[in-house]
PDB file of N, CA and C in Angstrom:
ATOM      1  N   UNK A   1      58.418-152.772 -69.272  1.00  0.00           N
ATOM      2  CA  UNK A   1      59.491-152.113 -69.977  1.00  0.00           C
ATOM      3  C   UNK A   1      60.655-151.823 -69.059  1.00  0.00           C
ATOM      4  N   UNK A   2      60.312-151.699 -67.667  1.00  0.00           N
ATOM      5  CA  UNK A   2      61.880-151.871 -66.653  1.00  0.00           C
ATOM      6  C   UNK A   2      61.595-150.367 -66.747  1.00  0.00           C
ATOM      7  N   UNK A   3      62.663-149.853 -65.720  1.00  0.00           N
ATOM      8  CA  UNK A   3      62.839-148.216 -65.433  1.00  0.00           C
ATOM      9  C   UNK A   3      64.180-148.065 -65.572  1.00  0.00           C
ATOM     10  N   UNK A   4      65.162-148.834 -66.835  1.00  0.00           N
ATOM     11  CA  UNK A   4      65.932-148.284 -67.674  1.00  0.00           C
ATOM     12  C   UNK A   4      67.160-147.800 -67.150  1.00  0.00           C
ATOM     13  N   UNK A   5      67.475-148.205 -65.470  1.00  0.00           N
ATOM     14  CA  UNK A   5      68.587-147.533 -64.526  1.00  0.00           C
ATOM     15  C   UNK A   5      68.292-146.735 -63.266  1.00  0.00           C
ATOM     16  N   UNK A   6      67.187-146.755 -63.645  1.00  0.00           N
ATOM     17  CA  UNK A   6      66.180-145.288 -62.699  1.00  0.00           C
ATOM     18  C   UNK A   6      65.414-145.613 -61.650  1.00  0.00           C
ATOM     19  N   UNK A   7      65.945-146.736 -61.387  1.00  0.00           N
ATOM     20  CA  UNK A   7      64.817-147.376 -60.782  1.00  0.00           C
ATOM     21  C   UNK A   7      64.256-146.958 -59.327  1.00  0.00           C
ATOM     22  N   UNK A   8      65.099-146.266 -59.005  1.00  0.00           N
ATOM     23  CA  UNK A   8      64.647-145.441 -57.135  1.00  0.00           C
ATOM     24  C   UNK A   8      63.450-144.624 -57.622  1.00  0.00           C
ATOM     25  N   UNK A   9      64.422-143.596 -58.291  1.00  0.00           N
ATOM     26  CA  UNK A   9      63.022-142.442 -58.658  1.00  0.00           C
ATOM     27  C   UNK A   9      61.890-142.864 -59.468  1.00  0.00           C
ATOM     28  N   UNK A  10      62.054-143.758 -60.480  1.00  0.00           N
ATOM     29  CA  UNK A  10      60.594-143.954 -61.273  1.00  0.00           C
ATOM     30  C   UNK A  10      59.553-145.230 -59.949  1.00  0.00           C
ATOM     31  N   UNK A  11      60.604-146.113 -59.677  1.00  0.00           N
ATOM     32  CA  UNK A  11      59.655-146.881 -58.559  1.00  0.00           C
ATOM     33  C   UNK A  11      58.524-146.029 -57.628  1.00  0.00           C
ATOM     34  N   UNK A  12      59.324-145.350 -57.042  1.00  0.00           N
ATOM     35  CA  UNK A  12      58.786-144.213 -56.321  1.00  0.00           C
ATOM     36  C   UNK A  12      57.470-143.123 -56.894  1.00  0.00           C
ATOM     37  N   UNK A  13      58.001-142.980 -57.669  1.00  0.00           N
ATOM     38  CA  UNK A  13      56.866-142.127 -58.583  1.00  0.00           C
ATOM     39  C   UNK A  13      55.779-142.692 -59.269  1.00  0.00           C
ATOM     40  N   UNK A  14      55.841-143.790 -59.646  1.00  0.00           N
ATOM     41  CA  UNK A  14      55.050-144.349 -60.734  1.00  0.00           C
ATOM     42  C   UNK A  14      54.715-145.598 -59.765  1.00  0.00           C
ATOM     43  N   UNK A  15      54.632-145.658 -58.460  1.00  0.00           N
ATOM     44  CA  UNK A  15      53.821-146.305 -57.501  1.00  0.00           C
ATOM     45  C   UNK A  15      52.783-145.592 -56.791  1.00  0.00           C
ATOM     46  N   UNK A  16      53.486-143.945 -56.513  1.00  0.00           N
ATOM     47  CA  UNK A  16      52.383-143.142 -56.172  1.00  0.00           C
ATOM     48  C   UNK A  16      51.242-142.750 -57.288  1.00  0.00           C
ATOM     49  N   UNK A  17      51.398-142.778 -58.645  1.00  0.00           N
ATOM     50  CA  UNK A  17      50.350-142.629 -59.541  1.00  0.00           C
ATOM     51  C   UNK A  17      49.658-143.987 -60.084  1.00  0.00           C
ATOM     52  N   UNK A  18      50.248-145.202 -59.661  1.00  0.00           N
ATOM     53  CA  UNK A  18      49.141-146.318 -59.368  1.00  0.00           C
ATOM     54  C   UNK A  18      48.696-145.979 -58.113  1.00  0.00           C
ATOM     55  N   UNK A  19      48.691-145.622 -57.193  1.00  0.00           N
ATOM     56  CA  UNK A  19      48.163-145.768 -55.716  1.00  0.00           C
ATOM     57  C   UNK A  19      46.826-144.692 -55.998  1.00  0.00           C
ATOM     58  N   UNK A  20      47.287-143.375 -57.438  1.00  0.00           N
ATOM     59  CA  UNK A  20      46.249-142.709 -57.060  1.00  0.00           C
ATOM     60  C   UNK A  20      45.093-143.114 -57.919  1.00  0.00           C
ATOM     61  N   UNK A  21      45.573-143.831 -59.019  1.00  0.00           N
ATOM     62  CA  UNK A  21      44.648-144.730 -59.887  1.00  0.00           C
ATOM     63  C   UNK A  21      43.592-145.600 -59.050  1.00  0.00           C
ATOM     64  N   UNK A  22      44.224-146.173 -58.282  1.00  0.00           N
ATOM     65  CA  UNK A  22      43.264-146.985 -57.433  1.00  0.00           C
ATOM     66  C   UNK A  22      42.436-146.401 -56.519  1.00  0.00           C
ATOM     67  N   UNK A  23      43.055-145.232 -56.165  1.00  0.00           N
ATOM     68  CA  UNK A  23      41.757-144.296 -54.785  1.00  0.00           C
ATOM     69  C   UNK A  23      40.510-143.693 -56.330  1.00  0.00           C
ATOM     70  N   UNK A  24      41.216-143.929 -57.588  1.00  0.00           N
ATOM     71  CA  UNK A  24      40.426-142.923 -58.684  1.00  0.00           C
ATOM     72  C   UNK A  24      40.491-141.468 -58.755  1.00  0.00           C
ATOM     73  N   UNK A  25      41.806-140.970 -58.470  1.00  0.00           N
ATOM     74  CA  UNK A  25      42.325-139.689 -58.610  1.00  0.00           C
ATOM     75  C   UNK A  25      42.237-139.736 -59.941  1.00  0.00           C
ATOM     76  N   UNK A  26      42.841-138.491 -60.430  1.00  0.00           N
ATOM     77  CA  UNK A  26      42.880-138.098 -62.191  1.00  0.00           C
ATOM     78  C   UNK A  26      44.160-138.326 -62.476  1.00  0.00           C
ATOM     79  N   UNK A  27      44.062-139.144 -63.551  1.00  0.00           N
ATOM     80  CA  UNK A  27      45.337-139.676 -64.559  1.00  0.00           C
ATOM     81  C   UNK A  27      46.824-138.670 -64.327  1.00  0.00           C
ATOM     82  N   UNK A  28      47.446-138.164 -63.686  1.00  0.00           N
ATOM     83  CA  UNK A  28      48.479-137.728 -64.091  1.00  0.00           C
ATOM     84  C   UNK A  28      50.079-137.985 -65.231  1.00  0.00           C
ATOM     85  N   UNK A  29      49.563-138.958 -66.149  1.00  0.00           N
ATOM     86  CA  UNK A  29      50.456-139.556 -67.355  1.00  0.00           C
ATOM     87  C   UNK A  29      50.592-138.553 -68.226  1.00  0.00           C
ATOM     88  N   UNK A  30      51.716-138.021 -68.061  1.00  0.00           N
ATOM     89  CA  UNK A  30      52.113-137.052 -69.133  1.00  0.00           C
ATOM     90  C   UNK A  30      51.754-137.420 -70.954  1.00  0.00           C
ATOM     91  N   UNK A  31      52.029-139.095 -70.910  1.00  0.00           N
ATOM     92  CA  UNK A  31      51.734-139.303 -72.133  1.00  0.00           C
ATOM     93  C   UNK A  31      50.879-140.400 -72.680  1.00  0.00           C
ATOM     94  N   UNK A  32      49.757-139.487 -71.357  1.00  0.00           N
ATOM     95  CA  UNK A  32      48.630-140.967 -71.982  1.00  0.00           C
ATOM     96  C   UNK A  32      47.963-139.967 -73.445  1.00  0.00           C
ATOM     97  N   UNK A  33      47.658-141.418 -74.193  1.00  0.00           N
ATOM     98  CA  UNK A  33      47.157-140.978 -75.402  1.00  0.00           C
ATOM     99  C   UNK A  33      47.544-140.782 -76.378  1.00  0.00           C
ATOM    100  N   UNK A  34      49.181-140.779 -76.400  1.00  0.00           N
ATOM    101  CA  UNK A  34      49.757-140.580 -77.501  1.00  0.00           C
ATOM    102  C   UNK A  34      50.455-142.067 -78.152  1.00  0.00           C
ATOM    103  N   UNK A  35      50.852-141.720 -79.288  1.00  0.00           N
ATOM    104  CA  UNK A  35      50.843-142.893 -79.788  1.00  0.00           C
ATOM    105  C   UNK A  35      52.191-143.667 -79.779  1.00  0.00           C
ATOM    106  N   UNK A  36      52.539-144.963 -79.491  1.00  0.00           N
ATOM    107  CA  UNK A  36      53.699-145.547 -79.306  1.00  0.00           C
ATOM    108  C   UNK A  36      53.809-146.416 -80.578  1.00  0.00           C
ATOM    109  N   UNK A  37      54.150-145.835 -81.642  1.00  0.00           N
ATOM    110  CA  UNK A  37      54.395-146.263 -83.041  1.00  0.00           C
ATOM    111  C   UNK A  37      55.152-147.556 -82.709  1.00  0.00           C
ATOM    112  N   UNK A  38      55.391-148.434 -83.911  1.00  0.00           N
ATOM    113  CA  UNK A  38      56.131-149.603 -84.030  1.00  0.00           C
ATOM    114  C   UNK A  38      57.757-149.312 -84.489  1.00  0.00           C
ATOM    115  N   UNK A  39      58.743-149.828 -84.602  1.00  0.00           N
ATOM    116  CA  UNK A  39      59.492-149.607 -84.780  1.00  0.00           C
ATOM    117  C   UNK A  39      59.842-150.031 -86.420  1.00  0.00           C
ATOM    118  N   UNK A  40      60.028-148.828 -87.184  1.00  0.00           N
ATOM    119  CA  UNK A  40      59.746-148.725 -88.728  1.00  0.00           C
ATOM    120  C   UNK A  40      60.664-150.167 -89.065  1.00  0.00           C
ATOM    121  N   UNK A  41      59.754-151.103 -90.426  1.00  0.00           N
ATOM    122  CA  UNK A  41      60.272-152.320 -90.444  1.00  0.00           C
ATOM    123  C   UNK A  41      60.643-153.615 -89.948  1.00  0.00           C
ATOM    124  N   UNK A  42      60.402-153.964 -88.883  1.00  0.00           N
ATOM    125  CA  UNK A  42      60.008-154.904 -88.121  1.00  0.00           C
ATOM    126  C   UNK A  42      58.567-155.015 -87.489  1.00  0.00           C
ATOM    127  N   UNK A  43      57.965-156.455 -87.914  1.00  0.00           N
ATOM    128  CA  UNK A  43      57.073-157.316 -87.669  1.00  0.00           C
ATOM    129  C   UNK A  43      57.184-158.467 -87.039  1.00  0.00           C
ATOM    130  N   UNK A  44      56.344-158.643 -86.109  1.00  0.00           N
ATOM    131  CA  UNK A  44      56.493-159.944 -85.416  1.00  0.00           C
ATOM    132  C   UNK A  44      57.463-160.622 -84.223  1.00  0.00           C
ATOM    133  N   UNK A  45      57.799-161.768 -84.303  1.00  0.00           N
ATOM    134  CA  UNK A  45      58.966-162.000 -83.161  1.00  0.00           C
ATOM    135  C   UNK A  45      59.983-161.426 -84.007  1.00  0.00           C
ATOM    136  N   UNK A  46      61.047-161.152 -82.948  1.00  0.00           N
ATOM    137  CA  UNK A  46      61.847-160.824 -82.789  1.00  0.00           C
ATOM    138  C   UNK A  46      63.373-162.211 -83.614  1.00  0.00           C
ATOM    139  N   UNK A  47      62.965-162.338 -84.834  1.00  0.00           N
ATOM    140  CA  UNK A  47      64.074-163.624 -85.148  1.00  0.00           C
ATOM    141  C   UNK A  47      65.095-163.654 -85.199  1.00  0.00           C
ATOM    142  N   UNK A  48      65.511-162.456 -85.437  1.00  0.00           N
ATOM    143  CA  UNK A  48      67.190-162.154 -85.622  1.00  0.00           C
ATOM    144  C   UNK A  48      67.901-161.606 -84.264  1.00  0.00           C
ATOM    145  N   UNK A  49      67.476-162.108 -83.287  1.00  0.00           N
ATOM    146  CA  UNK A  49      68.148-161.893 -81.806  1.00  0.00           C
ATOM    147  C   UNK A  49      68.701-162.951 -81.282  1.00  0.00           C
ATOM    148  N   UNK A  50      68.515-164.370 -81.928  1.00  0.00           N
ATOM    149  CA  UNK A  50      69.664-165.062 -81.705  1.00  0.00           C
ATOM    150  C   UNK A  50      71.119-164.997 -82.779  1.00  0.00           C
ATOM    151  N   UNK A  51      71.195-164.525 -84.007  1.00  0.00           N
ATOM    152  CA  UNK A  51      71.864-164.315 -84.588  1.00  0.00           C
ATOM    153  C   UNK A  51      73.039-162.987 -83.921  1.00  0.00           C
ATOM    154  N   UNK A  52      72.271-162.114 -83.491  1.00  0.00           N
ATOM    155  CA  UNK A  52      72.970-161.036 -82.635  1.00  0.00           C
ATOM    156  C   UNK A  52      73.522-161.849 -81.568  1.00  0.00           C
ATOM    157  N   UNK A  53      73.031-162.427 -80.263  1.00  0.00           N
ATOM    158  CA  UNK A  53      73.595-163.070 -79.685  1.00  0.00           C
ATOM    159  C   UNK A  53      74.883-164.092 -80.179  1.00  0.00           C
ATOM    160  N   UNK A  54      74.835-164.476 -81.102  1.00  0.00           N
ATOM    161  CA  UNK A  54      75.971-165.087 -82.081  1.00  0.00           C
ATOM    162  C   UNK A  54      77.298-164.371 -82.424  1.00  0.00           C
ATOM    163  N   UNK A  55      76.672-163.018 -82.653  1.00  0.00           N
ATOM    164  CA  UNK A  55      77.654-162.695 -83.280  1.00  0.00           C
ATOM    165  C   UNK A  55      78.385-161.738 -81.969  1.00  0.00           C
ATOM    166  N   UNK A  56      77.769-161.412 -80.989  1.00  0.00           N
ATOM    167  CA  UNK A  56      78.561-160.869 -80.296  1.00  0.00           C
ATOM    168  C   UNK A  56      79.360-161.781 -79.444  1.00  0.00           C
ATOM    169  N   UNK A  57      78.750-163.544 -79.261  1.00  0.00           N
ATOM    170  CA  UNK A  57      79.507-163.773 -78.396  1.00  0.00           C
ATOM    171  C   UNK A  57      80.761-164.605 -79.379  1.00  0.00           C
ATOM    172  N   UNK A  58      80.882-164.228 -80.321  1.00  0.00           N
ATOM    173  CA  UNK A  58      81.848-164.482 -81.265  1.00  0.00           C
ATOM    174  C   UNK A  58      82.875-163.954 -81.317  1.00  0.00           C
ATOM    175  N   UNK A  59      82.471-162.132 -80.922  1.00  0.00           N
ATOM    176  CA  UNK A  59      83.103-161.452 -80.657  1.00  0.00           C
ATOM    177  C   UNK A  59      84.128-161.284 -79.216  1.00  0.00           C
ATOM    178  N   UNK A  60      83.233-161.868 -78.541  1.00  0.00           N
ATOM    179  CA  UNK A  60      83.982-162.128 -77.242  1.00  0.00           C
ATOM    180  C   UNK A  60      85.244-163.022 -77.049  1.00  0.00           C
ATOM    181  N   UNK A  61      85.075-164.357 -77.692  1.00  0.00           N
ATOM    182  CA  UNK A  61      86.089-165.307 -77.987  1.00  0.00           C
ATOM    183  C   UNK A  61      86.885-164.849 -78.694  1.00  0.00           C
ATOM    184  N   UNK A  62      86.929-164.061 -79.626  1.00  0.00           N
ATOM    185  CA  UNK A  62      88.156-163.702 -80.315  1.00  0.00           C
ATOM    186  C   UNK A  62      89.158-162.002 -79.957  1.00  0.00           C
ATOM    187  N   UNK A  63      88.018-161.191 -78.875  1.00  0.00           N
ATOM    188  CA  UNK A  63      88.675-160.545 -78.296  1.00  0.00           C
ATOM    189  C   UNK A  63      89.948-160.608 -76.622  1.00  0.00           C
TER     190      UNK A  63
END
């Protein structure tokens, strides 16, 4: 999923809580367990992301 801009501090952090995963320390994941729902109405690939790509670079040429 990438670290979204953040990448010093989450690299950093979320290397030391794999490192402690592997010695078998205790989980420190704020959000293990909870649920990462789907995004309401979409199924499957992703088809309409070349159409977006279309239309923005459509947008580009005519700006």
């Amino acid at each position: 999923m990438g670290y979204s801009g953040h990448g010093a501090q989450l690299s950093t952090h979320l290397g030391m809580i794999i490192a402690d995963a592997i010695l078998g320390k205790t989980d420190r994941n704020p959000v293990n367990g909870l649920d990462w729902p789907a995004v309401p109405g979409h199924f499957g690939k992703p088809w309409f992301l070349p159409l977006v790509g279309l239309y923005y670079k459509t947008l580009d040429r005519f700006q």
